[in-house]
C-alpha atoms as a PDB file:
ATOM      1  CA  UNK A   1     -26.930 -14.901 -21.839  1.00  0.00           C
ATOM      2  CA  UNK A   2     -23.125 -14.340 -21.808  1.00  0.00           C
ATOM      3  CA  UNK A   3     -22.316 -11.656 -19.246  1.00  0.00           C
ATOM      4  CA  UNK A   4     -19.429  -9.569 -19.508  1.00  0.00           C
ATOM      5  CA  UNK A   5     -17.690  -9.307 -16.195  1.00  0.00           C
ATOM      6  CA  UNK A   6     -17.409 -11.272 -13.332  1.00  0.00           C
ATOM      7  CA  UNK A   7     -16.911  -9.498  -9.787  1.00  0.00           C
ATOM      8  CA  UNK A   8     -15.308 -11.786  -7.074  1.00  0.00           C
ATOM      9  CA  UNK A   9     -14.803  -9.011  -4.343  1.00  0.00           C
ATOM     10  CA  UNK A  10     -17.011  -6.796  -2.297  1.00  0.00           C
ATOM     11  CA  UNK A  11     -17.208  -3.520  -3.971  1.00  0.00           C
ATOM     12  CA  UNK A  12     -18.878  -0.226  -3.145  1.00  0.00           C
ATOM     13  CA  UNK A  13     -22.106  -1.167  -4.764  1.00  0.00           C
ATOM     14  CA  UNK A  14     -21.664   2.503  -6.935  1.00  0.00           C
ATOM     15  CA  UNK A  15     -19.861  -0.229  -9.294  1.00  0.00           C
ATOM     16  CA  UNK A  16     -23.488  -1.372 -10.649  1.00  0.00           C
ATOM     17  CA  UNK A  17     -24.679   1.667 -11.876  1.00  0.00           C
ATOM     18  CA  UNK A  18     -20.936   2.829 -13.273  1.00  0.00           C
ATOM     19  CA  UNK A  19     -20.930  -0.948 -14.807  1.00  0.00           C
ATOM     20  CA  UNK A  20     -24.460  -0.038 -16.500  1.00  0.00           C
ATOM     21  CA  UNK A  21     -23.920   3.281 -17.697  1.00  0.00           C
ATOM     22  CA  UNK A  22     -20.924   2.139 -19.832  1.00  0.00           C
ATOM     23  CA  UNK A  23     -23.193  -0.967 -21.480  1.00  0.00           C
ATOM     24  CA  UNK A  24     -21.477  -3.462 -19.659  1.00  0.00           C
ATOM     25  CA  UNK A  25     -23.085  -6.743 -18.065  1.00  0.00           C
ATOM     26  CA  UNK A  26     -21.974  -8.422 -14.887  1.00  0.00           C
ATOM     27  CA  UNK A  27     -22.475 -11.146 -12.286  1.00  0.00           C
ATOM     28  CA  UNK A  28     -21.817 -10.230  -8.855  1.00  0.00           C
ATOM     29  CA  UNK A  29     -20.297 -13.010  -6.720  1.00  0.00           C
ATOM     30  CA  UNK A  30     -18.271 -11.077  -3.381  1.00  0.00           C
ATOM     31  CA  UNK A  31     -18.211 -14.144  -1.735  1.00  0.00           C
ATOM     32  CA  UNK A  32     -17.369 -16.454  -4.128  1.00  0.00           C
ATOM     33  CA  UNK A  33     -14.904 -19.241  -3.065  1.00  0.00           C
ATOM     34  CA  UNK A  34     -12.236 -20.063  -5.840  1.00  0.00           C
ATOM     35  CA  UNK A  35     -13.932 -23.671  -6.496  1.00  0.00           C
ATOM     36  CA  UNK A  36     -17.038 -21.777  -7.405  1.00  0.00           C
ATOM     37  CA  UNK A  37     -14.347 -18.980  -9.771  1.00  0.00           C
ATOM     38  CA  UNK A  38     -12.771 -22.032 -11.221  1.00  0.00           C
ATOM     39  CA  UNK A  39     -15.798 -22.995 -12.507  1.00  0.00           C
ATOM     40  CA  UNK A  40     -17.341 -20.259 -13.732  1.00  0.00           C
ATOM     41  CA  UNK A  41     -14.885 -17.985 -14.765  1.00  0.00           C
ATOM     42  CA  UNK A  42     -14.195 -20.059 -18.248  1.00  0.00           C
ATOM     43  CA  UNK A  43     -17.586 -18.054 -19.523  1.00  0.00           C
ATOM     44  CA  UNK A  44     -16.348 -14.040 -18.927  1.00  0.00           C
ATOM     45  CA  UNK A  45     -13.948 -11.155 -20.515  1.00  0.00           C
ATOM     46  CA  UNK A  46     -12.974  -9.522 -17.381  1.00  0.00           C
ATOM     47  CA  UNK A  47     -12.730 -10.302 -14.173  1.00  0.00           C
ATOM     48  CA  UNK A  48     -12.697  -7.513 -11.251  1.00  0.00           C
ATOM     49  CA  UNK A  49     -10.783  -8.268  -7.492  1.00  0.00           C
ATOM     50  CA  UNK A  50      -9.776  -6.703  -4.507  1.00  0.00           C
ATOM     51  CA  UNK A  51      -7.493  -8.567  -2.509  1.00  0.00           C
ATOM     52  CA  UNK A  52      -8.378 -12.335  -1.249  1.00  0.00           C
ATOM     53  CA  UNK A  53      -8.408 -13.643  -4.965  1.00  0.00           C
ATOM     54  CA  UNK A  54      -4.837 -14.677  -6.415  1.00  0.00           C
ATOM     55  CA  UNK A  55      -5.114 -14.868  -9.895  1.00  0.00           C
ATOM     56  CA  UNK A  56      -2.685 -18.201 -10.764  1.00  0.00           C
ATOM     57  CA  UNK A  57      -1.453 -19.976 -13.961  1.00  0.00           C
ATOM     58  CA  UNK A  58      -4.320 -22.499 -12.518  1.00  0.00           C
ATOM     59  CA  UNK A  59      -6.800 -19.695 -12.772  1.00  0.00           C
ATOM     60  CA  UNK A  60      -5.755 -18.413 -16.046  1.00  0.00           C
ATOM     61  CA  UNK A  61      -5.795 -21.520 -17.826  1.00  0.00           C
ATOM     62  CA  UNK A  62      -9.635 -22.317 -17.211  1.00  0.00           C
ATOM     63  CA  UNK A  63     -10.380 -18.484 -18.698  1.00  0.00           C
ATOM     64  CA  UNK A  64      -9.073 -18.788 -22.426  1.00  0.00           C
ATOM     65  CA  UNK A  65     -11.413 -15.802 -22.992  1.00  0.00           C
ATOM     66  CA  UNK A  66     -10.344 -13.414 -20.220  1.00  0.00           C
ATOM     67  CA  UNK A  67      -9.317  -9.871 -21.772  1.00  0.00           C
ATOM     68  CA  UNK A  68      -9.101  -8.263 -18.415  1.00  0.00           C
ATOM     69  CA  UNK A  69      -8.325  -8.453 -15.092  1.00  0.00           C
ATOM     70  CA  UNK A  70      -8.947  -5.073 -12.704  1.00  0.00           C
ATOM     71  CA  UNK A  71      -7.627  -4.903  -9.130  1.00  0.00           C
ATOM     72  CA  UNK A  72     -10.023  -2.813  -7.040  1.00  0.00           C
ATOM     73  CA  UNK A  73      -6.710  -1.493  -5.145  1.00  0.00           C
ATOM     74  CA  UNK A  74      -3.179  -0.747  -6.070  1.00  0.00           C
ATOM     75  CA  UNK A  75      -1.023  -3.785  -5.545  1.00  0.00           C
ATOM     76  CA  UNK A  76      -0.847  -6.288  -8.427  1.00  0.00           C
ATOM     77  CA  UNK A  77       1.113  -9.080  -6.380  1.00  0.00           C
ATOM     78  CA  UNK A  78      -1.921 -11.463  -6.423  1.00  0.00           C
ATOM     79  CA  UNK A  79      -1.765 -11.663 -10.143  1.00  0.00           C
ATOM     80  CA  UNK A  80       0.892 -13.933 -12.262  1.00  0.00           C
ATOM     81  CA  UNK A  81       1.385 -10.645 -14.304  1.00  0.00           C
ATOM     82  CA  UNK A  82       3.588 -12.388 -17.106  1.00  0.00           C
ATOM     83  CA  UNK A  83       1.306 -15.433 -17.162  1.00  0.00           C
ATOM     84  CA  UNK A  84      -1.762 -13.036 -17.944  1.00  0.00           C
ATOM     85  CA  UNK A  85       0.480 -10.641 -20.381  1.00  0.00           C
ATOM     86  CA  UNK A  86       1.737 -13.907 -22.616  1.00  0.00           C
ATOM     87  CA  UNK A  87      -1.919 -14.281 -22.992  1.00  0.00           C
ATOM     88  CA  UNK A  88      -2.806 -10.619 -23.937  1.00  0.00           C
ATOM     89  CA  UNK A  89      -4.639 -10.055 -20.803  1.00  0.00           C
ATOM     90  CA  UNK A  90      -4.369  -6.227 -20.015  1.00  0.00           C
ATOM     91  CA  UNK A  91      -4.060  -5.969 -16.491  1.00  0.00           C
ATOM     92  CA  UNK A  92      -5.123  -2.496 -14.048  1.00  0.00           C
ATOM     93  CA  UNK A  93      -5.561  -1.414 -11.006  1.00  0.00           C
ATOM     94  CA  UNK A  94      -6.769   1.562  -9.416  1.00  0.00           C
ATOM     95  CA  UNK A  95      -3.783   3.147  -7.712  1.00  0.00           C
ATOM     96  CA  UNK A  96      -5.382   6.924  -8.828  1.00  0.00           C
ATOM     97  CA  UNK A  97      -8.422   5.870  -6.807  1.00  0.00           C
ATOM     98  CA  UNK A  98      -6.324   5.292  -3.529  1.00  0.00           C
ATOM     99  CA  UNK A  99      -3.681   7.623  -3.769  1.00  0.00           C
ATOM    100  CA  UNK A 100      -4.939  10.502  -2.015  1.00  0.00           C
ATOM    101  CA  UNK A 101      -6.202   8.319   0.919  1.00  0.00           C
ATOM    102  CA  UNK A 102      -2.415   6.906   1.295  1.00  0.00           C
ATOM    103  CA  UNK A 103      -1.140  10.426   1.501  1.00  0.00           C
ATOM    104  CA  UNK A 104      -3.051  11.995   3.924  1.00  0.00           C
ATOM    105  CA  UNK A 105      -2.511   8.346   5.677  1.00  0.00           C
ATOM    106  CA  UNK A 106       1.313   8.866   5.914  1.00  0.00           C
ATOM    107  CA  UNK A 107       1.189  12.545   7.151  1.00  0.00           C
ATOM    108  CA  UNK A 108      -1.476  11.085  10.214  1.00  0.00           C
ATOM    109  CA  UNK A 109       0.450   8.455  10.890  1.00  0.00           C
ATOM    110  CA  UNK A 110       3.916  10.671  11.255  1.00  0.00           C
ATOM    111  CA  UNK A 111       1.834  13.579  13.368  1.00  0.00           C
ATOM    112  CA  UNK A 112       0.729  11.130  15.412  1.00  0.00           C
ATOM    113  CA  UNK A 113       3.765   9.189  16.421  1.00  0.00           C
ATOM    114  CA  UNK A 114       5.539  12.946  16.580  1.00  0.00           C
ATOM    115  CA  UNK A 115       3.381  14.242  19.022  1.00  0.00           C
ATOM    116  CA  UNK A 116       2.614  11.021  21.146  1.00  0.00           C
ATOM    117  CA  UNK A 117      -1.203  11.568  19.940  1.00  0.00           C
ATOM    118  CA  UNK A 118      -2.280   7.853  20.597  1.00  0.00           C
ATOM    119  CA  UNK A 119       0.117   7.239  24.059  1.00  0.00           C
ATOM    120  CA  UNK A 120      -1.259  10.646  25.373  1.00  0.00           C
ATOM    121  CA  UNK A 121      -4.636   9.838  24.479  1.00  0.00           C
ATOM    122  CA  UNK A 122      -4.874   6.742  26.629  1.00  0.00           C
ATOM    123  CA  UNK A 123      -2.894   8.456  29.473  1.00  0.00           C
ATOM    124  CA  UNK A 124      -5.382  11.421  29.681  1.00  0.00           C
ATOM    125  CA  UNK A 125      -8.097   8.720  29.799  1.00  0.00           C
ATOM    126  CA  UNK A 126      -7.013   7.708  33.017  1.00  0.00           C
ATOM    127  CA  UNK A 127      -6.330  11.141  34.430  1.00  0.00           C
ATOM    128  CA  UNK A 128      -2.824  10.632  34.170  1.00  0.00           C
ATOM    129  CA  UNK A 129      -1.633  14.420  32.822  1.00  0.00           C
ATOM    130  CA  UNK A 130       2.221  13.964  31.635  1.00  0.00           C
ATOM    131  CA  UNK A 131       3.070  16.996  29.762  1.00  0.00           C
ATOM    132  CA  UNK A 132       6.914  16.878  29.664  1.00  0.00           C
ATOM    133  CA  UNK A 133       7.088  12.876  29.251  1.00  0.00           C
ATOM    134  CA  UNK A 134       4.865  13.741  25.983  1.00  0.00           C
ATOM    135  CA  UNK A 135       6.762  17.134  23.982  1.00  0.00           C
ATOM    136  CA  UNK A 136       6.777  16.103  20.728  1.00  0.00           C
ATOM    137  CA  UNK A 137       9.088  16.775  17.978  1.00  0.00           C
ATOM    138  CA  UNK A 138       8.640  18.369  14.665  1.00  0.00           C
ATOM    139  CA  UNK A 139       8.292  17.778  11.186  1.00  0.00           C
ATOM    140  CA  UNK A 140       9.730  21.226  10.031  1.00  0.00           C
ATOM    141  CA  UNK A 141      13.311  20.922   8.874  1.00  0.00           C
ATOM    142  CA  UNK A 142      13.341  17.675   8.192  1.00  0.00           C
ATOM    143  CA  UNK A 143      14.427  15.080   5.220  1.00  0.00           C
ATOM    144  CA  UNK A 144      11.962  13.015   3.843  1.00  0.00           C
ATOM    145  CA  UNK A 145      13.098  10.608   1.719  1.00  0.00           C
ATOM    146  CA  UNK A 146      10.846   8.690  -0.463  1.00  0.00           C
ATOM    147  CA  UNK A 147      11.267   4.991  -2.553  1.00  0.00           C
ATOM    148  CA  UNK A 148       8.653   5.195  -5.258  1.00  0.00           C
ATOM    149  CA  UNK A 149       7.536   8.089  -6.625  1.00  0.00           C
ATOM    150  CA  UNK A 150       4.202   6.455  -8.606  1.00  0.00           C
ATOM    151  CA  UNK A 151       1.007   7.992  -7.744  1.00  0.00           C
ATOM    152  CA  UNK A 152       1.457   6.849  -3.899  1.00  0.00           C
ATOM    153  CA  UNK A 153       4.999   8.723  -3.648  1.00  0.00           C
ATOM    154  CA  UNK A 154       3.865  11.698  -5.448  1.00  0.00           C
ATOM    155  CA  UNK A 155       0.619  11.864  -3.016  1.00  0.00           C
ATOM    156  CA  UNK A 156       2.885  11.855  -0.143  1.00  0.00           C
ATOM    157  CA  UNK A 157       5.664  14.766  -1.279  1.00  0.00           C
ATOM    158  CA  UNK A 158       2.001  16.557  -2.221  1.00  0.00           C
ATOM    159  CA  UNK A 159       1.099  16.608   1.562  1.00  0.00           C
ATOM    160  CA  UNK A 160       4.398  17.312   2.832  1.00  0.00           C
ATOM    161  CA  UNK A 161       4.456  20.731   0.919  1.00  0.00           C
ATOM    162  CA  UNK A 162       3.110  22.848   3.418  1.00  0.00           C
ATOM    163  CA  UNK A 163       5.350  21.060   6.583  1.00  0.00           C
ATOM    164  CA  UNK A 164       8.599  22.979   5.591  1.00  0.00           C
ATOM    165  CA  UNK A 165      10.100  19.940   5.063  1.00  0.00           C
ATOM    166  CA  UNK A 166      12.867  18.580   2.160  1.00  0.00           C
ATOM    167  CA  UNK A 167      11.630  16.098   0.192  1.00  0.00           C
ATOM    168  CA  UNK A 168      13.690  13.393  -1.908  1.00  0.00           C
ATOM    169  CA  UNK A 169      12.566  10.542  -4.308  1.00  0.00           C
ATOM    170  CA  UNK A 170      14.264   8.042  -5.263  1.00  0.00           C
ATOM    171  CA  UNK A 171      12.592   5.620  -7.952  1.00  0.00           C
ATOM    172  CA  UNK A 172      14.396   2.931  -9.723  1.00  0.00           C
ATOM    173  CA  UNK A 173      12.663   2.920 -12.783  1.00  0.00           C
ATOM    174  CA  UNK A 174      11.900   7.008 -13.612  1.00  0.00           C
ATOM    175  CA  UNK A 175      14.245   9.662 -14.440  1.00  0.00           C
ATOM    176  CA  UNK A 176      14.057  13.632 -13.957  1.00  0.00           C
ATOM    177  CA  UNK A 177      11.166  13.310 -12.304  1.00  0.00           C
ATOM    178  CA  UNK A 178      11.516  15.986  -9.592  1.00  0.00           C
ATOM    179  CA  UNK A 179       8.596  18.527  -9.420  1.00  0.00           C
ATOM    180  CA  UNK A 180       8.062  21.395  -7.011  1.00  0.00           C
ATOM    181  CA  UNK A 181       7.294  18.840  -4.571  1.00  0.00           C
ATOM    182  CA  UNK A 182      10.094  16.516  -4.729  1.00  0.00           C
ATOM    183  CA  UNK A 183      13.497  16.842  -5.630  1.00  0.00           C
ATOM    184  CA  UNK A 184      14.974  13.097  -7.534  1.00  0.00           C
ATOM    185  CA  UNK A 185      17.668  11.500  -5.239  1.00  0.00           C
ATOM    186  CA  UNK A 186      19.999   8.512  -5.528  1.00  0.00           C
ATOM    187  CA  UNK A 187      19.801   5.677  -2.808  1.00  0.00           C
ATOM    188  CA  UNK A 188      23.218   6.595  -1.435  1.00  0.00           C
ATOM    189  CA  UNK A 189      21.595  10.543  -0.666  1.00  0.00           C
ATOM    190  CA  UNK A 190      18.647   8.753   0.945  1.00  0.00           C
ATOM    191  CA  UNK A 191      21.119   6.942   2.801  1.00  0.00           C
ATOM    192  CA  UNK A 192      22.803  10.058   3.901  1.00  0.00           C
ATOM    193  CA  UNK A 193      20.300  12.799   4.754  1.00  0.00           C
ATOM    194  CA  UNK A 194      16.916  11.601   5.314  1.00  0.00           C
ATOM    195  CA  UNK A 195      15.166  11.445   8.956  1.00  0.00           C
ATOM    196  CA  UNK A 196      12.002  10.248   7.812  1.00  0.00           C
ATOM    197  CA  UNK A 197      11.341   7.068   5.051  1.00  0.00           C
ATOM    198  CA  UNK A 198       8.440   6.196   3.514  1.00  0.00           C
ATOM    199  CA  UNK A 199       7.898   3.316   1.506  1.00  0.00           C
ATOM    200  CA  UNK A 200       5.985   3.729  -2.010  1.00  0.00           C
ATOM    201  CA  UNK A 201       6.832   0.410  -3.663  1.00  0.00           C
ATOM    202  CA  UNK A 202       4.953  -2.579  -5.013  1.00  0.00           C
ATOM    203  CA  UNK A 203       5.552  -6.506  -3.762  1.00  0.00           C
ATOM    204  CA  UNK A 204       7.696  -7.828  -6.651  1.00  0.00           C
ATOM    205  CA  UNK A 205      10.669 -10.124  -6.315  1.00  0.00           C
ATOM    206  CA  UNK A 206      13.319  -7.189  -5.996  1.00  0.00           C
ATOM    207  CA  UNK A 207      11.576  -5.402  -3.456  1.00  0.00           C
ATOM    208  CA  UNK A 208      10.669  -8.271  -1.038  1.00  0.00           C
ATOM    209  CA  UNK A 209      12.549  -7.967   2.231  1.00  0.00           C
ATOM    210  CA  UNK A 210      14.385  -5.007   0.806  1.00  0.00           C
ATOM    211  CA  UNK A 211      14.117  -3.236   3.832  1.00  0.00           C
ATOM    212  CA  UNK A 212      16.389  -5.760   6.228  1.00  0.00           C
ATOM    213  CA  UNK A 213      19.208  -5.042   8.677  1.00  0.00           C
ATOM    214  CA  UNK A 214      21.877  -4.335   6.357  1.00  0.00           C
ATOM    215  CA  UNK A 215      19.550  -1.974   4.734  1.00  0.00           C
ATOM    216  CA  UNK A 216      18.714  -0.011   7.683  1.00  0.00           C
ATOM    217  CA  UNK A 217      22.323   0.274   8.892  1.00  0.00           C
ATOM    218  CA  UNK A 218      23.367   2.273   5.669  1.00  0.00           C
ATOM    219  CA  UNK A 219      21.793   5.072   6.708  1.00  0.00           C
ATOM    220  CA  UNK A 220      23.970   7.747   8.298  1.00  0.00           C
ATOM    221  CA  UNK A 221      21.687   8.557  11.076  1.00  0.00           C
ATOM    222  CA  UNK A 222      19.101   7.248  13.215  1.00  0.00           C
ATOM    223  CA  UNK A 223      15.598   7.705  10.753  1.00  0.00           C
ATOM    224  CA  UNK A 224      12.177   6.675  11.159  1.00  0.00           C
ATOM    225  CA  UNK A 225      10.341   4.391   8.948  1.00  0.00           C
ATOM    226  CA  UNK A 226       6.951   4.404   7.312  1.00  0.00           C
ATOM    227  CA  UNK A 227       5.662   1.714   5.249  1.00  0.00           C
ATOM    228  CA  UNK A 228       2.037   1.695   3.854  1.00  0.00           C
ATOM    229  CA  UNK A 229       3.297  -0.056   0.694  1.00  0.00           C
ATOM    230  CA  UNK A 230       3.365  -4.204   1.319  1.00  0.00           C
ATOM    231  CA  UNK A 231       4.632  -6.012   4.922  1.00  0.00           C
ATOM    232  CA  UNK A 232       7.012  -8.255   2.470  1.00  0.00           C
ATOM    233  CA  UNK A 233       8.562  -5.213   1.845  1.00  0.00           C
ATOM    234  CA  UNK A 234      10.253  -4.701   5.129  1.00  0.00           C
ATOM    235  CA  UNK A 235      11.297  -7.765   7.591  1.00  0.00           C
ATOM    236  CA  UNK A 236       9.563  -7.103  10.841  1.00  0.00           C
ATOM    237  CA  UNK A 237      12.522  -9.241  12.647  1.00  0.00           C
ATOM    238  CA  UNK A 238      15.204  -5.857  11.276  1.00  0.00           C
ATOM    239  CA  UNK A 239      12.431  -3.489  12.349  1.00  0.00           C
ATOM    240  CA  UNK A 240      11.981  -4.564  15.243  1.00  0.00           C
ATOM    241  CA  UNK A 241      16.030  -5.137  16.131  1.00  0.00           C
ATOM    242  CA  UNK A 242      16.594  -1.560  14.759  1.00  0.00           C
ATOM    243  CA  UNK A 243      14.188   0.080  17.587  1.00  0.00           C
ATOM    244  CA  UNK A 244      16.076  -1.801  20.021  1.00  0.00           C
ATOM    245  CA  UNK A 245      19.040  -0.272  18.953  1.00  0.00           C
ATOM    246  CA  UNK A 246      18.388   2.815  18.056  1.00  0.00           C
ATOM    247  CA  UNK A 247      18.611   2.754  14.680  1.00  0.00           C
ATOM    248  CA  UNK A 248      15.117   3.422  14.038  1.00  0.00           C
ATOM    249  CA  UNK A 249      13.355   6.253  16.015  1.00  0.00           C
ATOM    250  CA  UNK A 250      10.243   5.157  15.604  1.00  0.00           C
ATOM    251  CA  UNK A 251       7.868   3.423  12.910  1.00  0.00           C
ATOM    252  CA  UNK A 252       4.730   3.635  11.462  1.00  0.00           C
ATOM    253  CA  UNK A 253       3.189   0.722  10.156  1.00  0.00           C
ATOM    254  CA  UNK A 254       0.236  -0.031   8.021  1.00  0.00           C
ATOM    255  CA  UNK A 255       1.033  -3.295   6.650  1.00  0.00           C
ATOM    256  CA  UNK A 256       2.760  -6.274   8.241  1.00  0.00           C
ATOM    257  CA  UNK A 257       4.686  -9.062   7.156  1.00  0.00           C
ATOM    258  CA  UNK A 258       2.239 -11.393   8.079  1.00  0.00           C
ATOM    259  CA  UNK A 259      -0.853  -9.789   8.024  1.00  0.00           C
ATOM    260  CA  UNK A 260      -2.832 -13.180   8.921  1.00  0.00           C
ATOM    261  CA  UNK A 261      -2.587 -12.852  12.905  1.00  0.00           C
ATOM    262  CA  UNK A 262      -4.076 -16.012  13.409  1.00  0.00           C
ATOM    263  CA  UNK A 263      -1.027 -17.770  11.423  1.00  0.00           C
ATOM    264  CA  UNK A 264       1.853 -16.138  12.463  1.00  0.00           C
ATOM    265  CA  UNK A 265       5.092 -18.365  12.908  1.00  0.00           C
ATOM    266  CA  UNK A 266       6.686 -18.638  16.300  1.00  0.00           C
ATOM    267  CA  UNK A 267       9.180 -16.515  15.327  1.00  0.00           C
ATOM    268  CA  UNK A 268       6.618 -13.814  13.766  1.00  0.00           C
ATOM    269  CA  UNK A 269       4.546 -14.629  17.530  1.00  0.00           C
ATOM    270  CA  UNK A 270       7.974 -13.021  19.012  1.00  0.00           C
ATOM    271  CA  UNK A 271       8.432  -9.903  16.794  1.00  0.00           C
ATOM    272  CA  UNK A 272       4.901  -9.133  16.622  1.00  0.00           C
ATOM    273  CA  UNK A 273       5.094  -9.478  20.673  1.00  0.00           C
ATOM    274  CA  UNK A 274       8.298  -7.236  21.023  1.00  0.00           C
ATOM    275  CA  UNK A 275       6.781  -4.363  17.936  1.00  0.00           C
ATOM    276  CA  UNK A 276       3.452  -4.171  20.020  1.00  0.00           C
ATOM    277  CA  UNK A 277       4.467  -3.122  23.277  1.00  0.00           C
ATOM    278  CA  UNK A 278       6.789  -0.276  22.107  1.00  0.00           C
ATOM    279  CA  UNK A 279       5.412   3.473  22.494  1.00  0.00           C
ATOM    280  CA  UNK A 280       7.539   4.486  19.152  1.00  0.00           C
ATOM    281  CA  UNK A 281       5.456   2.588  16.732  1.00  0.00           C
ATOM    282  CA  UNK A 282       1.962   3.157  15.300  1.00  0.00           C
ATOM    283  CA  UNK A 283       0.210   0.203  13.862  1.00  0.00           C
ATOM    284  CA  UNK A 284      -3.415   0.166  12.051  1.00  0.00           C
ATOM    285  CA  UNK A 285      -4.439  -2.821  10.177  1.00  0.00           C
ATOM    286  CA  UNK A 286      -3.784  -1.956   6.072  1.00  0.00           C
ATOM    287  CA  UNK A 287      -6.052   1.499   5.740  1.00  0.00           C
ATOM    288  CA  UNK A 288      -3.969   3.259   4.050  1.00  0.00           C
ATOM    289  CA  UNK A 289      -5.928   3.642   0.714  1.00  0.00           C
ATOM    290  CA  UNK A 290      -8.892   2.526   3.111  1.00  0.00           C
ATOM    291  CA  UNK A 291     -11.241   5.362   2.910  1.00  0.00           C
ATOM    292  CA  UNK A 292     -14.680   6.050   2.234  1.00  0.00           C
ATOM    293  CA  UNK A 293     -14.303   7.884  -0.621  1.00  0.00           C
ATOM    294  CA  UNK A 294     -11.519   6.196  -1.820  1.00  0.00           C
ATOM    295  CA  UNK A 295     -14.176   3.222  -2.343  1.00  0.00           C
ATOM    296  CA  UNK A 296     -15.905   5.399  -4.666  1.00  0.00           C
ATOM    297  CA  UNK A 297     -13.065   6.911  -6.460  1.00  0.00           C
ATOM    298  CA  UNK A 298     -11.232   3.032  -7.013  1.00  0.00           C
ATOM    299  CA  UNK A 299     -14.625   2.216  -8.770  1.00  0.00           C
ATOM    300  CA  UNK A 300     -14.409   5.141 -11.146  1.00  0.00           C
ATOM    301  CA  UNK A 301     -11.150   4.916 -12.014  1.00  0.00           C
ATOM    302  CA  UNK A 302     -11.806   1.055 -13.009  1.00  0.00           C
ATOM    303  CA  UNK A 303     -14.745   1.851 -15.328  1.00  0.00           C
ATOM    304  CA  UNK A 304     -13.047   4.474 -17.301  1.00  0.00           C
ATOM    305  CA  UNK A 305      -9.817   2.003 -17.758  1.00  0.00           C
ATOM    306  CA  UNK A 306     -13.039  -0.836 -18.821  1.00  0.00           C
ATOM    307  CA  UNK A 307     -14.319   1.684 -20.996  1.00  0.00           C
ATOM    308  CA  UNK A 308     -10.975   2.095 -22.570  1.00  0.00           C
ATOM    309  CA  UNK A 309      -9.881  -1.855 -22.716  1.00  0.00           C
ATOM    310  CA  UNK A 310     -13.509  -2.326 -24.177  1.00  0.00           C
ATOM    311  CA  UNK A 311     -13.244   0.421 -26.916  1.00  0.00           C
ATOM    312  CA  UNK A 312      -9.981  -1.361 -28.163  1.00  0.00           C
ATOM    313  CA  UNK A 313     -11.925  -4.920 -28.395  1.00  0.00           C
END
């Protein structure tokens, strides 16, 4: 029997029931390799992933009766997105699912670095009590600035509303946009008032290695940086250079360039070796969305976009 959907990525397993309820059938294969997707896929309508399957002009071809493809996540870089559209494959993800983990995220990442929470921590550990060496600075009165202002961007200037804080978007591709919680900015006023930038932007060809070192140096004054969007975004070899000057205050990373530590090139090896041992960066490992009830919520916002896509078949 023909089955609907094929799964290719761990999911919480409230996807089986959701999947179900709505009349759809499935196979679930979360460790398939992409030998074993080549040669099955050819049979399904949609296929669901999260992020280790890239979705290539090799894939699509063996699928001539795909009419789907859902991202259990919010980045769409793994997918050749104008291969699949040419084809009239509608393509989602769940960015609403996510979005709420990525704020709160940002703000814990920022309080953190602010207030020497993870430096402190280890340094109280060992009985060492520094209080001066660890006075931290604070949010209040300062510029945000924000690139993106999707559902990750909005999340963000959400949070922020009760830090007494200014908050300005900037968003390439929206217009009067601002809300109570963000007020729409050009790149030039990012460049010239904000202390703190967060990155809200997918991997595409304009925004990789956006963030480099002439991009950093148009900003008027020293800023910190945030980036829980994609590690292509930002070159960790400026990053890194702009803490050693001074540039950057401090950064807060949840993505990396090379997120594959076990691969890194020897120039990666040095940056990577330089970012790690300074006290003015926080580093986790791509959480940002990474919640446990952001696991849930990504699978419910994915059936009610099937349930749509399937309505219109």
């Amino acid at each position: 029997m023909k089955k609907n959907i094929l799964i290719a990525d761990e999911m919480h397993l409230s996807i089986h029931t959701m999947l179900t309820e709505i009349g759809m059938t499935y196979d679930y294969f979360p460790e398939i390799s992409r030998a074993e997707l080549l040669e099955k896929l050819k049979d399904y309508d949609g296929l669901i992933i999260r992020s280790k399957t890239k979705v290539d002009l090799e894939m699509l071809d063996i699928a001539p009766e795909l009419k789907f493809i859902a991202r259990a996540g919010a980045g769409l870089d793994l997918i050749d997105i104008a291969e699949a559209e040419r084809r009239g494959i509608i393509i989602f993800a769940a960015n609403e699912g996510n979005r709420d983990a990525v704020g709160e995220h940002v703000i814990g990442m920022l309080l953190c670095l602010f207030n020497h929470i993870n430096t402190a921590d280890i340094e109280v550990r060992h009985k060492i009590w520094k209080r001066e060496a660890n006075r931290g600075i604070e949010l209040m009165g300062m510029t945000v600035g924000l690139i993106g202002y999707g559902n990750m961007g909005s999340s963000v200037a959400k949070r922020l509303s009760g830090f007494g804080v200014k908050v300005l978007a900037y968003d390439k591709y929206k217009n009067n946009f601002s809300d109570q919680y963000a007020q729409e900015a050009t790149l030039q006023e990012l460049f010239e008032q904000v202390d703190v930038l967060s990155l809200h932007v997918p991997l595409t060809v304009e925004t990789k290695m956006m963030v480099n070192t002439d991009f950093i140096n148009s900003f008027k004054k020293p800023f910190f940086l945030v980036n829980t969007a994609r590690g292509e975004v930002a070159s960790i070899g400026s990053i890194v250079n702009a803490l050693d000057t001074g540039q950057l205050r401090g950064a807060c990373l949840d993505v990396l360039e090379n997120e594959k530590m076990t691969q890194l090139s020897p120039e990666q090896e040095s940056h990577y070796e330089s970012l790690f041992q300074k006290k003015n960066v926080i580093l986790t490992p791509h959480i940002g969305g990474w919640t446990h009830e952001s696991y849930v919520k990504i699978n419910e916002v994915l059936i009610d976009k099937i349930k749509k896509v399937h309505s219109h078949n």
